[in-house]
Structure formats: C-alpha cells, structure tokens
C-alpha atoms as a PDB file:
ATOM      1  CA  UNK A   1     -24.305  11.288  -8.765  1.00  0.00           C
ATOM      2  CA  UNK A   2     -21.368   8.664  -9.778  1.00  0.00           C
ATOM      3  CA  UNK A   3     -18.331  10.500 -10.981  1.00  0.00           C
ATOM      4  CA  UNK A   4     -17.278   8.946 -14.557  1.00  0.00           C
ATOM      5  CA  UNK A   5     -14.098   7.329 -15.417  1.00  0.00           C
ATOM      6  CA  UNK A   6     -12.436  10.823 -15.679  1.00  0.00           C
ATOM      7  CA  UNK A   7     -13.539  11.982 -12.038  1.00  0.00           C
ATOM      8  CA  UNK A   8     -15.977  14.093 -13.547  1.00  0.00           C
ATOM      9  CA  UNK A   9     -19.348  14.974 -12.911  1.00  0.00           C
ATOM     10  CA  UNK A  10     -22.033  18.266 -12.660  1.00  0.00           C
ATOM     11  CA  UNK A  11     -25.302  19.173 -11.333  1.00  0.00           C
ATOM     12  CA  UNK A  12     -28.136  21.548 -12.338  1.00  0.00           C
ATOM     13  CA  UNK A  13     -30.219  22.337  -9.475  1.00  0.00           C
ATOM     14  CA  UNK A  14     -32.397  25.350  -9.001  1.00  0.00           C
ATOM     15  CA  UNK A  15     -31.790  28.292  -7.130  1.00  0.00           C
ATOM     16  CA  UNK A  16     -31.251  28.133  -3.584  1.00  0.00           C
ATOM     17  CA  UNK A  17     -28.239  27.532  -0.894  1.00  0.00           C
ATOM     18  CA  UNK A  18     -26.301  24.108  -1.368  1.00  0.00           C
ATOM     19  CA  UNK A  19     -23.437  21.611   0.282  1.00  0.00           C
ATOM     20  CA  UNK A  20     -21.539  19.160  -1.850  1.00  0.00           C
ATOM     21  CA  UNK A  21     -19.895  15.802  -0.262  1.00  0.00           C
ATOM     22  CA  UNK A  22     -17.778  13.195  -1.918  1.00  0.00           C
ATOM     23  CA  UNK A  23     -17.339   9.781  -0.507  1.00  0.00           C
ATOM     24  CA  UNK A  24     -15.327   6.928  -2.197  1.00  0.00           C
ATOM     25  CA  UNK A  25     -13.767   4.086  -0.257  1.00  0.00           C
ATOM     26  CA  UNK A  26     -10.510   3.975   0.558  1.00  0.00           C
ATOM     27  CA  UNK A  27     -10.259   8.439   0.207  1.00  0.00           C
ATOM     28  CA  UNK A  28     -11.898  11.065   3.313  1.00  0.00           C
ATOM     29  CA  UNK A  29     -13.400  13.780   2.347  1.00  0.00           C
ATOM     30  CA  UNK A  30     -12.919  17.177   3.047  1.00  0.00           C
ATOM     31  CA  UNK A  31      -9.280  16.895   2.348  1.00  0.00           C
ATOM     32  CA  UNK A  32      -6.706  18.454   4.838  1.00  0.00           C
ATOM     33  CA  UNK A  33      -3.804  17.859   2.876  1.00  0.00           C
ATOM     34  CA  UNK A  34      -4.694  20.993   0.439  1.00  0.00           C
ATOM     35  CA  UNK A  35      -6.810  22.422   3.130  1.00  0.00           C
ATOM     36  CA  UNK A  36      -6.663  25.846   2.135  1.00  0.00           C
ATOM     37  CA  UNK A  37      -5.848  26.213  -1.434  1.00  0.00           C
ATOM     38  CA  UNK A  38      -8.339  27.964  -3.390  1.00  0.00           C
ATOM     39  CA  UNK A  39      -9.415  26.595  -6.328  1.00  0.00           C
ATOM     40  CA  UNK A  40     -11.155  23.639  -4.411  1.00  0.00           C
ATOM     41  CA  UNK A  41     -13.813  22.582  -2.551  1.00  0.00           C
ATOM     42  CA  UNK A  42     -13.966  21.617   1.074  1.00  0.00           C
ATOM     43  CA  UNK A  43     -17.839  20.972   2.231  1.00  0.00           C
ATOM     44  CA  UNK A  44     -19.100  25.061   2.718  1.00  0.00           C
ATOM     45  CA  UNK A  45     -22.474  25.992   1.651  1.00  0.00           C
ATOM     46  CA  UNK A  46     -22.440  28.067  -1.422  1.00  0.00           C
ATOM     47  CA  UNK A  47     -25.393  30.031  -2.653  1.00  0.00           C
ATOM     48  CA  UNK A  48     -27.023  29.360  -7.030  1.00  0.00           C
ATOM     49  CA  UNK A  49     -28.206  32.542  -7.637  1.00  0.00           C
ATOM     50  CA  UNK A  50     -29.980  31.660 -10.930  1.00  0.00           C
ATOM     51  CA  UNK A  51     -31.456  29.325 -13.026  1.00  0.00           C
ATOM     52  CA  UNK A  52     -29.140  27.446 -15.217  1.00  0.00           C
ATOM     53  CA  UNK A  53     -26.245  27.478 -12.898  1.00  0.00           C
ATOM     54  CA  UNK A  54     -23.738  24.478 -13.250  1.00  0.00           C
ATOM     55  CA  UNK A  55     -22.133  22.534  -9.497  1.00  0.00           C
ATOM     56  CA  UNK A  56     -18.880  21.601 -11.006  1.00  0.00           C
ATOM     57  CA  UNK A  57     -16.396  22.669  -8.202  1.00  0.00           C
ATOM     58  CA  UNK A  58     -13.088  20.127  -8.460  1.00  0.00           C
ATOM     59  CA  UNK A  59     -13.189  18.323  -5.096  1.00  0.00           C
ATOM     60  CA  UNK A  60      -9.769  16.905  -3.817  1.00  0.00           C
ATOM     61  CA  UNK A  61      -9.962  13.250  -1.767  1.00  0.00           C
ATOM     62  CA  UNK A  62      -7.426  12.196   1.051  1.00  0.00           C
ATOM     63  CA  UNK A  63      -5.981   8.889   1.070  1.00  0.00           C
ATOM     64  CA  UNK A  64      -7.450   7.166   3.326  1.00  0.00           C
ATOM     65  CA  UNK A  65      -4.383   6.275   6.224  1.00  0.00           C
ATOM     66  CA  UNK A  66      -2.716   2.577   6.043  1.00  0.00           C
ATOM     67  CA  UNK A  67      -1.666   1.495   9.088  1.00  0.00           C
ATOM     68  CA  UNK A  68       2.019   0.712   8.563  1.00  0.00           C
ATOM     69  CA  UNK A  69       2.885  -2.351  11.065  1.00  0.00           C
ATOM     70  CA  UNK A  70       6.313  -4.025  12.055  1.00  0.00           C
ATOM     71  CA  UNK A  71       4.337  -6.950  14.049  1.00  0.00           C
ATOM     72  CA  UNK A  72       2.323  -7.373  11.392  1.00  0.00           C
ATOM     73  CA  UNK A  73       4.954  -7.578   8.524  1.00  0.00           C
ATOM     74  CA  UNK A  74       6.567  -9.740  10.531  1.00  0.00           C
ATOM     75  CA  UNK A  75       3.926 -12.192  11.796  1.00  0.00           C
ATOM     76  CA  UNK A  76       2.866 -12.691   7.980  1.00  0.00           C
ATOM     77  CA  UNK A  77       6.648 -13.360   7.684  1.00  0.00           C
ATOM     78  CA  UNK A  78       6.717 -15.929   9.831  1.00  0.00           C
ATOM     79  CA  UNK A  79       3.109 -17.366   8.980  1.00  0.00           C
ATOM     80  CA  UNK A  80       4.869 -18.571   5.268  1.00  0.00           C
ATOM     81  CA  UNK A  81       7.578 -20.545   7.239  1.00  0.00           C
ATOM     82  CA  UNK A  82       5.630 -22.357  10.510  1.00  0.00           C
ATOM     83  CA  UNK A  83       3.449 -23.005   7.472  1.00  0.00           C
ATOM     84  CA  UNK A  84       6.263 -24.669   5.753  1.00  0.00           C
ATOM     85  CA  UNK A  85       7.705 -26.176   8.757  1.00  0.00           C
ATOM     86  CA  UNK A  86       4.118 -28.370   9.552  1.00  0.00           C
ATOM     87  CA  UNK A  87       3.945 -28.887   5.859  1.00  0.00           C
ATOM     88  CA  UNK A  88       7.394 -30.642   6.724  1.00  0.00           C
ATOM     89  CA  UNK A  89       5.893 -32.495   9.611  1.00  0.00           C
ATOM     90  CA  UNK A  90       3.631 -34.356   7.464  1.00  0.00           C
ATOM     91  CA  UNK A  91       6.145 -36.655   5.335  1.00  0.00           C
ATOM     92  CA  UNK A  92       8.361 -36.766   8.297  1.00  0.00           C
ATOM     93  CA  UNK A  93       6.030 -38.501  10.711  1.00  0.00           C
ATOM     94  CA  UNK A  94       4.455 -40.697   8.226  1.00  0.00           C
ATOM     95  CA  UNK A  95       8.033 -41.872   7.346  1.00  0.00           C
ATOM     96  CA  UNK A  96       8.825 -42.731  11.131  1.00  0.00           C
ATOM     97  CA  UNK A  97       5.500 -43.870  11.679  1.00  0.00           C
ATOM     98  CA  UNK A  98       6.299 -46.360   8.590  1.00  0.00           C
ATOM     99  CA  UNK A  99       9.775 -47.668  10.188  1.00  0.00           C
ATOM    100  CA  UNK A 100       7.490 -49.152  12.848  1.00  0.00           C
ATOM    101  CA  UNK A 101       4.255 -50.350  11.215  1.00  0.00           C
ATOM    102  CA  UNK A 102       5.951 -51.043   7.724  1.00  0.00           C
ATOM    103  CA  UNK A 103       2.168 -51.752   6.065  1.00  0.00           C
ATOM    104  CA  UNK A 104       1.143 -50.914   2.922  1.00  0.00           C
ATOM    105  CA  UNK A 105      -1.432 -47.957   4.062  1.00  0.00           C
ATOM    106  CA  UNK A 106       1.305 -46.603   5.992  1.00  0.00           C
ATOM    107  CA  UNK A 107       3.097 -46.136   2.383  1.00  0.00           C
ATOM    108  CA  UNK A 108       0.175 -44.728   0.829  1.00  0.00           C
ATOM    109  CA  UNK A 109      -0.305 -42.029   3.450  1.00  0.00           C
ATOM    110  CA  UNK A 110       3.563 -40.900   3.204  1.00  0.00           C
ATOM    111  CA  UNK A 111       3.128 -40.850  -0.641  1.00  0.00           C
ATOM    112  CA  UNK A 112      -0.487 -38.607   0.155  1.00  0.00           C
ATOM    113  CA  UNK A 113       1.764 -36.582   2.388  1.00  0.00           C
ATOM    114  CA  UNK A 114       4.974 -35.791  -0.074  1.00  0.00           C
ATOM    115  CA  UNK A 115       2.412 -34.957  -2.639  1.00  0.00           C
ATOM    116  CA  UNK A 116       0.380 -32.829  -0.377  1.00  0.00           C
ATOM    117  CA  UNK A 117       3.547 -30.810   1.108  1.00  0.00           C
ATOM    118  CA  UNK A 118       4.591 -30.345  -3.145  1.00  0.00           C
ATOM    119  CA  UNK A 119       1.211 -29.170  -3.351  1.00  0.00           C
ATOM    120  CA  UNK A 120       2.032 -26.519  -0.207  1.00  0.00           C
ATOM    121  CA  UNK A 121       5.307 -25.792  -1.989  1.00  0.00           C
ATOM    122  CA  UNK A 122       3.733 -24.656  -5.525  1.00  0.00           C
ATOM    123  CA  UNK A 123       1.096 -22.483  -4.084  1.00  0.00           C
ATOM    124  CA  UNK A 124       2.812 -20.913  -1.681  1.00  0.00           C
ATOM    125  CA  UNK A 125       6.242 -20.072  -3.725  1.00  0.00           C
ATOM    126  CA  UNK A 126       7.856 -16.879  -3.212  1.00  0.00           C
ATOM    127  CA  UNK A 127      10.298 -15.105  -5.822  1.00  0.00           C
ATOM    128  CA  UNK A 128      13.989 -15.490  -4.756  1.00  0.00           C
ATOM    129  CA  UNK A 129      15.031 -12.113  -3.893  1.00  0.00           C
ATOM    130  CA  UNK A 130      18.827 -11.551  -5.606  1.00  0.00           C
ATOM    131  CA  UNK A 131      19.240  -8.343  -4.715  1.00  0.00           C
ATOM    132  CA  UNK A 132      18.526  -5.981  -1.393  1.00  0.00           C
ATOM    133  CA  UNK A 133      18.047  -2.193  -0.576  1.00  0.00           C
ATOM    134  CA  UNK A 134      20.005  -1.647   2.659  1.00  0.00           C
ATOM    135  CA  UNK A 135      19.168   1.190   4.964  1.00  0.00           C
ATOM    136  CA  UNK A 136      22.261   2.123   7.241  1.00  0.00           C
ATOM    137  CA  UNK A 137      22.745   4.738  10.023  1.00  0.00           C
ATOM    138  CA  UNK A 138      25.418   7.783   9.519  1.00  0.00           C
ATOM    139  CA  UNK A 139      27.933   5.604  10.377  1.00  0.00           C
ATOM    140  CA  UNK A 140      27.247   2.880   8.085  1.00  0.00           C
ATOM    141  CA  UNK A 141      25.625   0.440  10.625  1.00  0.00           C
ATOM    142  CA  UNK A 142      22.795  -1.464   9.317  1.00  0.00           C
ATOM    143  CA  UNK A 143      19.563  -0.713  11.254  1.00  0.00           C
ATOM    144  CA  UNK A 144      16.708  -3.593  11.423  1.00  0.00           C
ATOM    145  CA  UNK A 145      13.208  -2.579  11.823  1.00  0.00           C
ATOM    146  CA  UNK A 146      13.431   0.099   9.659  1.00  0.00           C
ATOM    147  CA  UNK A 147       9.580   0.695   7.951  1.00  0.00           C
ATOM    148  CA  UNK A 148       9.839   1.467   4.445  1.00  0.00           C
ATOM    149  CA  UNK A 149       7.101   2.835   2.718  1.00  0.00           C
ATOM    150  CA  UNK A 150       6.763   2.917  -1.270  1.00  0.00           C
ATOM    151  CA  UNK A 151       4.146   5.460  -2.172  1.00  0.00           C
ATOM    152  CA  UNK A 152       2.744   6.765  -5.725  1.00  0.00           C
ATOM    153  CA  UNK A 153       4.980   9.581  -6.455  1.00  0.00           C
ATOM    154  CA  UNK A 154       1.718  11.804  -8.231  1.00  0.00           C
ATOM    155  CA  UNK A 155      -1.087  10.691  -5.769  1.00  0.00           C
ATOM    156  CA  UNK A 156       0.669   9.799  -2.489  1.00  0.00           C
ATOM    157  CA  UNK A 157      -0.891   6.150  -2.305  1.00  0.00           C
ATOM    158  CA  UNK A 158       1.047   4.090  -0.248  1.00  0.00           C
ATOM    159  CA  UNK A 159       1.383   1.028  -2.768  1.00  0.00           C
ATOM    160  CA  UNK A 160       3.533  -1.506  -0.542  1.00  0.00           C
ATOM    161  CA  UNK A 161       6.179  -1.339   2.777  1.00  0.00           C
ATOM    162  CA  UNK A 162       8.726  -3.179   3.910  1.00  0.00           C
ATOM    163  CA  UNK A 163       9.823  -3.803   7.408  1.00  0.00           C
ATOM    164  CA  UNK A 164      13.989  -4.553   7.495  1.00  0.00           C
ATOM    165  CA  UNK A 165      15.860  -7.960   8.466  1.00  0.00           C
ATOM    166  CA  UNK A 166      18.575  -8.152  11.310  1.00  0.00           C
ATOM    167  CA  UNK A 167      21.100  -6.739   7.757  1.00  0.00           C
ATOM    168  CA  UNK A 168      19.331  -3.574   7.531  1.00  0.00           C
ATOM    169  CA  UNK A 169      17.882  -5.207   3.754  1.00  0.00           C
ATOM    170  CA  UNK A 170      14.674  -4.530   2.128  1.00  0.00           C
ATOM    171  CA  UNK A 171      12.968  -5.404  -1.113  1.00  0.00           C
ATOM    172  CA  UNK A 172      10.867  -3.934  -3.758  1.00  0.00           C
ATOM    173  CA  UNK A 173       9.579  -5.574  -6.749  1.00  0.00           C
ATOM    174  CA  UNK A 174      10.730  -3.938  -9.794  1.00  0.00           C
ATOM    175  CA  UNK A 175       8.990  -0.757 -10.795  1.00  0.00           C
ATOM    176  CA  UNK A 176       8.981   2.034 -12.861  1.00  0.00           C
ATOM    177  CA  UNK A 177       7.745   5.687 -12.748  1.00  0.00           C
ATOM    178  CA  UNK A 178       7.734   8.203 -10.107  1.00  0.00           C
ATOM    179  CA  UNK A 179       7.268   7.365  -6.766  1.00  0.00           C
ATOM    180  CA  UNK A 180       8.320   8.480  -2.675  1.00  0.00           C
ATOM    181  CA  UNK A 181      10.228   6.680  -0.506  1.00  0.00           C
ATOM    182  CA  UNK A 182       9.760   6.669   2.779  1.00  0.00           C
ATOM    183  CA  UNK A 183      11.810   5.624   6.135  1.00  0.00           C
ATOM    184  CA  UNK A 184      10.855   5.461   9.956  1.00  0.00           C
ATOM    185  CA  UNK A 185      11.790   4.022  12.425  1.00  0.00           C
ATOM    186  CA  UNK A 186      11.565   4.833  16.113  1.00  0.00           C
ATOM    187  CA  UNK A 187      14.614   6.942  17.950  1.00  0.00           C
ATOM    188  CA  UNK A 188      15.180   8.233  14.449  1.00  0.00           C
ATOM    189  CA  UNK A 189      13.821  11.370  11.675  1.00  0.00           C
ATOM    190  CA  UNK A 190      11.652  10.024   9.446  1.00  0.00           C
ATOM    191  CA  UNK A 191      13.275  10.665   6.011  1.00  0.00           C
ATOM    192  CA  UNK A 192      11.843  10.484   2.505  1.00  0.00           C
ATOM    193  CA  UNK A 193      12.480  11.019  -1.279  1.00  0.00           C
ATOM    194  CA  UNK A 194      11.265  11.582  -4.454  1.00  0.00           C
ATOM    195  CA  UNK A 195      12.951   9.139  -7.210  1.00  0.00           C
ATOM    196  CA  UNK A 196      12.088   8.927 -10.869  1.00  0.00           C
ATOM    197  CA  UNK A 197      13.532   5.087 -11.579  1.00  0.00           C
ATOM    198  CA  UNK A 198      12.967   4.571 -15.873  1.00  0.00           C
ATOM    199  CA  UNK A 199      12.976   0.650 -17.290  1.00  0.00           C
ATOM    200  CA  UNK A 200      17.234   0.742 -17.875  1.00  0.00           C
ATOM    201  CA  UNK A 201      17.453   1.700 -14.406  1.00  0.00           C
ATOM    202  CA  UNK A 202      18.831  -1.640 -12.915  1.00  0.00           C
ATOM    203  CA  UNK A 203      20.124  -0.014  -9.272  1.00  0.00           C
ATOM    204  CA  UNK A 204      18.734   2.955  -7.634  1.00  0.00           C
ATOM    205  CA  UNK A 205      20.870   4.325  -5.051  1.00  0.00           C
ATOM    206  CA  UNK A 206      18.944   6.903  -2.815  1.00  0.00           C
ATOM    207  CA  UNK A 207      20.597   9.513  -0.593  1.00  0.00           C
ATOM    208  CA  UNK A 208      18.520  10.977   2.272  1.00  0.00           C
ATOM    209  CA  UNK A 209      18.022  14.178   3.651  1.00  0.00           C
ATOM    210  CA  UNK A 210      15.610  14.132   6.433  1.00  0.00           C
ATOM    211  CA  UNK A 211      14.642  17.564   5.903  1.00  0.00           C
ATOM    212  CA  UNK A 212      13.380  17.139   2.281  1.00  0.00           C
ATOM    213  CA  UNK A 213       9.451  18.139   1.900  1.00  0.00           C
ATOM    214  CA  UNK A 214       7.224  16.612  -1.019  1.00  0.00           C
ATOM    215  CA  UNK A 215       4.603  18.749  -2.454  1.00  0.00           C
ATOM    216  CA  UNK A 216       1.298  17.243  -3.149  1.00  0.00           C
ATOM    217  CA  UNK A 217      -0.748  16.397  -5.892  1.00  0.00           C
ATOM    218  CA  UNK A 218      -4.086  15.497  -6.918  1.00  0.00           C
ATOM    219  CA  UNK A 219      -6.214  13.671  -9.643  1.00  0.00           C
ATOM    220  CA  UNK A 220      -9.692  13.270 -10.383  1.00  0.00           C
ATOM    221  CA  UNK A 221     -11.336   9.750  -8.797  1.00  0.00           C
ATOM    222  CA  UNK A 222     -13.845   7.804 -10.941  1.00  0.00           C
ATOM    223  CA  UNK A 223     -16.592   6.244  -9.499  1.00  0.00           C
ATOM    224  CA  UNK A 224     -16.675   8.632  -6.578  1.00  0.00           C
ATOM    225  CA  UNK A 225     -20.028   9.304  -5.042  1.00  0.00           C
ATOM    226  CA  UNK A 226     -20.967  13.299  -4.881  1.00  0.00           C
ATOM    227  CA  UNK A 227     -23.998  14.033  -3.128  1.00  0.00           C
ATOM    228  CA  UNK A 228     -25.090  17.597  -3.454  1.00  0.00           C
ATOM    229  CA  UNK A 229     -27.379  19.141  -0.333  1.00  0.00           C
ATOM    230  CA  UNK A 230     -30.257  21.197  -0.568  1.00  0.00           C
ATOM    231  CA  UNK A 231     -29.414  24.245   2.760  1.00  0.00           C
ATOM    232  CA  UNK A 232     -32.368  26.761   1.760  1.00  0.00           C
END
C-alpha cells in the first residue's frame, strides 16, 4: 500500500502474526532517532487476534544521511569560474588570432565567440551576495572551512550547507520559518541552534552554545510504500 498525501494509510488482514515495513526514498526505515519511544512502530511482529482488526500503527522515517563535503563545495566553486575563465579564452584568442590573419572569417568567429561567452554569462549567472554570515572563534578570529548546515527546524532535513571563504563568511538565501543551524569543523565542537527568523527579520544574529541539544520531530510522509508481512 501507497501512503496518501497525509502519510496515511491502513490494512485489514485476517488473523494471524504480521511485520510492517516502510520504504520511501530519500528516509530508512526502522528509525533510530526515536528508537524507543512508544507510541511507534519499529519492524516487530505483532499478533491480529480477530477478524476486523485495523494495521494503522504511525511509523516514523529517518532522513536518509547527506554527505556534507568541503572538497566538494569547493570543487563546484571553482567549476563556475575555470568555466568562466575558458569562456574568456574564446573571444580572447579569436581577437589575437585576428591581429595576424585580419580576414573576414576571422571576424565572424570572434563575433560567434563574444556572443557565445554572453550566452555562458546569462545561463550561468549567480545572485550577488550583499551580505555574509561570519562564523568566528572565541576570540573573534574568522575560521575558513567551517561546514554550515541549514536543516528544517520540524523534520531535521538538511535543506542546503555552506562551506566558509578564507573571511570566515557564509551565505543563505533568504528564508523564513523555523529551522537548525548547524557548525563543524574539524579541531572544533560541533555547535548548533534552533532560530525562528519571521519575513521583517532582515539580520539574524545567532549565539552558540555547543552544548545545546534539539529534540526531534516527526511528520507523516506521503507516497511512502508500507508493505505489511504475513509471519504465521
């Protein structure tokens, strides 16, 4: 059965000894996150003593684990401007190329190539970032390669990260609602908050406490797959 829009869904099997799974991509199921808590269900078998008996235990999914890269942030960093320096390359060469065969091809091909590196230009924009987060040590120092992770503040979905410059600066794109924020980086405690930010919020200045905790929570998924095992 295919969970509806609400994460709901039931089954009316006979009697006899069952196992429930869930699987949706991108969650693991059983969860160890609220491994544990009682009102949910983690893969036992359970026993339908009688006919007419509803399956309607509330299942809870993990979030699947991003892997949360520096070389990686950085490398697609980099990619946008080698890509920008060939695009440069282009028009550049054909210009040179043009000072010593001045034909008429020649100035075709550096027209092609200013028109192809516009081209680059327009697809591959970027929004002009004004205004930086800036993580800094106790002292005040700025501290590069600092990961910061932006996760869903109800669900715990890691929605984007950031990897610091050489300035200690980061960058979110403007958002609203409740969300964690997290910080690592290696020699250091990984700290993290909650923050609430509201649409008149226009700076959000975050003070850390390494040894703030986060309580979880939990939603129901849509279009998760529950399969539901005959044991006996």
């Amino acid at each position: 059965m295919v969970t509806n829009k609400k994460g709901e869904y039931f089954f009316l099997p006979p009697t006899g000894t069952y196992r429930v799974e869930a699987m949706k991509q991108g969650y693991a199921f059983p969860s160890t996150l609220l491994k544990g808590s009682p009102e949910y269900y983690f893969g036992k078998s359970f026993a339908i003593d009688s006919k007419g008996d509803v399956i309607d235990k509330h299942i809870p999914l993990d979030p699947a684990v991003e892997t949360v890269s520096v070389r990686a942030f950085l490398l697609k960093k980099w990619r946008y401007r080698i890509g920008t320096l060939f695009a440069v390359v282009g028009p550049v060469s054909s210009l040179i190329f043009f000072i010593f065969v001045p034909k008429w091809w020649v100035a075709v091909l550096i027209v092609l190539h200013i028109v192809l590196f516009f081209v680059f230009r327009r697809l591959s924009s970027r929004h002009t970032v004004k205004q930086f987060g800036v993580v800094t040590d106790e002292n005040g120092k700025s501290l590069s390669q600092v990961k910061v992770m932006l996760f869903n503040g109800p669900y715990k979905k890691l929605l984007q990260y950031y990897v610091t410059d050489m300035f200690g600066r980061y960058y979110f794109p403007p958002i609203v609602g409740e969300f964690i924020v997290k910080f690592e980086k290696d020699g250091f405690e990984m700290a993290s908050k909650e923050i609430q930010i509201s649409p008149l919020d226009t700076t959000k200045t975050v003070h850390l406490d390494a040894s703030d905790k986060n309580e979880l929570a939990w939603r129901g998924f849509s279009q998760a797959l529950i399969l539901c095992f005959p044991l006996a």
